[in-house]
Protein backbone atom coordinates (compact mmCIF):
# COMPACT_ATOMS: atom_id res chain seq x y z
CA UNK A 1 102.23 88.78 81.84
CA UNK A 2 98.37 88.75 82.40
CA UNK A 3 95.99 91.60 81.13
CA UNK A 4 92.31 92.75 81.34
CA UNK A 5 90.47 95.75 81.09
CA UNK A 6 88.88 98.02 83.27
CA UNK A 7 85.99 99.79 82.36
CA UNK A 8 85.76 103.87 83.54
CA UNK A 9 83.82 106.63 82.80
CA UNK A 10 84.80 108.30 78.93
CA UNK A 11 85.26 112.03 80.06
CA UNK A 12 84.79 112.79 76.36
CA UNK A 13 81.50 111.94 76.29
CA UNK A 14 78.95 112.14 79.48
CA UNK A 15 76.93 109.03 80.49
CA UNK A 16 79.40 106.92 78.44
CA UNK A 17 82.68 104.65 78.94
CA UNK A 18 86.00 103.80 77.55
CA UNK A 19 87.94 100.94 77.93
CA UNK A 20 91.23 100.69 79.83
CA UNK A 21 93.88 98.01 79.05
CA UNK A 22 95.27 96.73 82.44
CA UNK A 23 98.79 95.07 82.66
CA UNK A 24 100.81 92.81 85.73
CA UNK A 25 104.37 91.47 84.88
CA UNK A 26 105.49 89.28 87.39
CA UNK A 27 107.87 86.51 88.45
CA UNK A 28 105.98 83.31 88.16
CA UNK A 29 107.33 82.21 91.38
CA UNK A 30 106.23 85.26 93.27
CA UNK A 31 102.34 83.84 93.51
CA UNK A 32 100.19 86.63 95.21
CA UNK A 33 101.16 88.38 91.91
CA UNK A 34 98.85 85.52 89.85
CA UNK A 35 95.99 88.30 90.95
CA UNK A 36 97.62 91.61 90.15
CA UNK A 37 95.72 92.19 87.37
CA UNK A 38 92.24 92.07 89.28
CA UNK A 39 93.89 94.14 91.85
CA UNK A 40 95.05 96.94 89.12
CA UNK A 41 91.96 96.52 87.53
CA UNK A 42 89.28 97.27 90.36
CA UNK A 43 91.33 100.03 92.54
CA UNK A 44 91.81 101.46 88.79
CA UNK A 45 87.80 101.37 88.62
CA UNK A 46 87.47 102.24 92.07
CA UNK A 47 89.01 105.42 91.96
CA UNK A 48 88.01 106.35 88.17
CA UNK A 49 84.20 106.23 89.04
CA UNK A 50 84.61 108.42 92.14
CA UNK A 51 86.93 111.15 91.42
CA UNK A 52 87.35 111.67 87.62
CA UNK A 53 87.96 109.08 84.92
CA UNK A 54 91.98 107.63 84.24
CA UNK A 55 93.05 110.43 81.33
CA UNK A 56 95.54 107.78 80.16
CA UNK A 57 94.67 104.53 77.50
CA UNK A 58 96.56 101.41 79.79
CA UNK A 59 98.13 100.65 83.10
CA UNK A 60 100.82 98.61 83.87
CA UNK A 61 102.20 97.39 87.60
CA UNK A 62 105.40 95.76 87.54
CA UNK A 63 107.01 93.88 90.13
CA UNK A 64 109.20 95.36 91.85
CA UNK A 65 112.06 96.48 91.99
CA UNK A 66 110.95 98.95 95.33
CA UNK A 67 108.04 98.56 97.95
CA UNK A 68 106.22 101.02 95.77
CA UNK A 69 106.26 103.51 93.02
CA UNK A 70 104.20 105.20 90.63
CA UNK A 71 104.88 106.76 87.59
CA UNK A 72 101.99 108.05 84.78
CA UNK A 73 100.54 104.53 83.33
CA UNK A 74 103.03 102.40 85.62
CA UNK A 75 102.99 101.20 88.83
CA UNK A 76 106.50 99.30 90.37
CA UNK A 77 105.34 97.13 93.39
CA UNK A 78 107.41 94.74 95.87
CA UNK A 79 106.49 90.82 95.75
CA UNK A 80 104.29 91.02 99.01
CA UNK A 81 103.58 87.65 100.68
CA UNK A 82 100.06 88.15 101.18
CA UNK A 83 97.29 89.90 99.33
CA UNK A 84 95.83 92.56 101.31
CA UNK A 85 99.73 94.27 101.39
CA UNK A 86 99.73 93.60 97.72
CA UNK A 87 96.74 94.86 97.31
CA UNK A 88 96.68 97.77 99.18
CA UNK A 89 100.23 99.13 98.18
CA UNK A 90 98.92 98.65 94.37
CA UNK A 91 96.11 100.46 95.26
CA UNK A 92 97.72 103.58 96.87
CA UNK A 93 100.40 103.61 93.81
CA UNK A 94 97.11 103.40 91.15
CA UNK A 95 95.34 106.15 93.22
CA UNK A 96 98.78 107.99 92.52
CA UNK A 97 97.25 108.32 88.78
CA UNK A 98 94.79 110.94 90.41
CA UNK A 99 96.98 112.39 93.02
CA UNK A 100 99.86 113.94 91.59
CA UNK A 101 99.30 112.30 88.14
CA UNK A 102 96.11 114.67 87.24
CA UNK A 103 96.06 117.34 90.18
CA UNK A 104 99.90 118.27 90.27
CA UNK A 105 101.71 119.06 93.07
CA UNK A 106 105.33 119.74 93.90
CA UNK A 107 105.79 117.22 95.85
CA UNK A 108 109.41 117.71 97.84
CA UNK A 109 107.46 121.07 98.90
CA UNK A 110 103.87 119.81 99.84
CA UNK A 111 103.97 115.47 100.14
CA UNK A 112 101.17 115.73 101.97
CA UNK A 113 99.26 116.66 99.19
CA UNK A 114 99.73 113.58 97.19
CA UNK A 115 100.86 111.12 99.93
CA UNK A 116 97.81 111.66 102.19
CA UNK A 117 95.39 112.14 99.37
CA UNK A 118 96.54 109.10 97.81
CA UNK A 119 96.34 107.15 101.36
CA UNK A 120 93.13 108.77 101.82
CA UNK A 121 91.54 107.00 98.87
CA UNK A 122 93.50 104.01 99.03
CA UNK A 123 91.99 102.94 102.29
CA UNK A 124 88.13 103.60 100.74
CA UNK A 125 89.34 101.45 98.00
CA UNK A 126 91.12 98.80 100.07
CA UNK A 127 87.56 98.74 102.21
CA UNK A 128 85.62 98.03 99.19
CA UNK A 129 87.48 95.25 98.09
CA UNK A 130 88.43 93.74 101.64
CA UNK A 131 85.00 94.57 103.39
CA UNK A 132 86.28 92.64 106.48
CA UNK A 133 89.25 95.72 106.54
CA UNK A 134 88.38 98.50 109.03
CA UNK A 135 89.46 101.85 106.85
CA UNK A 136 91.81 104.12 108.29
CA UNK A 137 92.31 101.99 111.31
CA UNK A 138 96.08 101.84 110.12
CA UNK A 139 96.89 105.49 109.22
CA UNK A 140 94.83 106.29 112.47
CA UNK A 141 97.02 103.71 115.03
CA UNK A 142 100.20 104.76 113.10
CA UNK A 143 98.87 108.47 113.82
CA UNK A 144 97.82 107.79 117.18
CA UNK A 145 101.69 106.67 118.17
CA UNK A 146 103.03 110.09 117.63
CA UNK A 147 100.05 112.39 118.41
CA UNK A 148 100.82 115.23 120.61
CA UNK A 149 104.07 113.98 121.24
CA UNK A 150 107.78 115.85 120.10
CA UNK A 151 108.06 112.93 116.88
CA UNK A 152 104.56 114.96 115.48
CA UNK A 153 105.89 117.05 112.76
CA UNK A 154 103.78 119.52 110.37
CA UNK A 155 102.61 118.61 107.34
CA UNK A 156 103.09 121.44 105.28
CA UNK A 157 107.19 121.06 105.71
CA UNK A 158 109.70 120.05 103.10
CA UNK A 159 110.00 116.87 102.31
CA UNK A 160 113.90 117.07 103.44
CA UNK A 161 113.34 119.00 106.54
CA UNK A 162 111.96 115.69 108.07
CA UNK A 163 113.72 114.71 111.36
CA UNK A 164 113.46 111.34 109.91
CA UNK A 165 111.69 108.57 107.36
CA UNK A 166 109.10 107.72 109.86
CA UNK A 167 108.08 111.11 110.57
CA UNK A 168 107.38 112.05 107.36
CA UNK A 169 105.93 108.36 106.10
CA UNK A 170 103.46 109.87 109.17
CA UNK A 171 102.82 113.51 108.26
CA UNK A 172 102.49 112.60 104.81
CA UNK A 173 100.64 109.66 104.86
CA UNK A 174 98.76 108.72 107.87
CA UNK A 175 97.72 112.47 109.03
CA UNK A 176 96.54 114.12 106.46
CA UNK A 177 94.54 110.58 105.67
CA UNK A 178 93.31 110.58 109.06
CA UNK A 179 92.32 114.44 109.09
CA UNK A 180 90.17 113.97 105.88
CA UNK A 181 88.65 111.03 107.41
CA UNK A 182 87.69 113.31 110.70
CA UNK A 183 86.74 116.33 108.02
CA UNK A 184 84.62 114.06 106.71
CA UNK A 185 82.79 113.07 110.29
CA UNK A 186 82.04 117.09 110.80
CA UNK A 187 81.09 118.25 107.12
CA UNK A 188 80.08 115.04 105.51
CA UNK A 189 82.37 112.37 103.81
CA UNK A 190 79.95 113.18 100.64
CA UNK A 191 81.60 116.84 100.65
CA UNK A 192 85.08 115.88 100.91
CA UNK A 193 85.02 113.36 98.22
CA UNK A 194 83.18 116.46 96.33
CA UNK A 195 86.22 118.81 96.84
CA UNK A 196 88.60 115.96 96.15
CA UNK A 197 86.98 115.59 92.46
């Protein structure tokens, strides 16, 4: 069990901060996790300074028992053998806090609309803390495969009128990512991170 804190914006009062207590529980033997914490901790920071400050007191991320989940305050991710997977899965879980946590959705109707806004933000976060990591260049290659082709699916289907997993880990994900990142080219990234907020 390690801890820390993250540091965000207080909503309650302008200018100021608050203090967030950040949790990892791990299996000792399972050693990317001996950084967890500092991963938690700065996508937590990441994503509170940019679109609107974490509403809840602590966060926790567990490992495992599935590749990746999120629930309010708790994030369950796998045992990932290197840190940039760790890292960035922890990250798109912890950006889930914003994205359905705070701006609801119904999810099984609209995935897009946490899923891709999630991934959006998860790559700018990922970027920040691996500067050598191109952003988007994943949800734009796993994109890319499908494009124009029959497997391209809409994104504003059902989550269970999918064809299959991989077309909707794409529509949900990796498109809607890749179209805010291309919004962002034509109107300004500075305007879509303004309507995101």
């Amino acid at each position: 069990w390690d801890a820390t804190r993250a540091i965000v914006p207080d909503p309650e009062r302008p200018g100021a901060t608050k203090v967030v207590l950040v949790h990892a529980f791990y299996r000792p033997q399972v050693r990317t996790w001996r950084e967890a914490a500092r991963y938690a901790r700065h996508a937590l920071t990441f994503h509170a300074e940019r679109w609107g400050t974490y509403q809840y007191p602590q966060l926790t991320a567990l490992e495992g028992p599935i590749g990746g989940m999120e629930y309010p305050m708790v994030v369950f991710v796998a045992g990932f053998n290197d840190a940039l997977s760790l890292y960035s899965t922890m990250n798109h879980e912890v950006a889930h806090q914003w994205y359905p946590m705070t701006v609801g959705n119904n999810e099984t109707q609209f995935a897009w609309q946490d899923e891709g806004l999630a991934t959006y933000i998860e790559e700018l976060a990922t970027a920040d803390f691996f500067p050598e990591q191109r952003a988007f260049a994943l949800p734009l290659t796993q994109y890319l495969q499908i494009a124009g082709t029959d497997y391209e699916t809409p994104i504003m289907r059902p989550a269970d009128l999918y064809p299959t997993y991989a077309s909707f880990g794409i529509a949900a994900y990796f498109k809607p990512a890749v179209l805010l990142r291309a919004l962002g080219g034509i109107i300004g990234e500075e305007k879509v991170h303004e309507a995101l907020r």
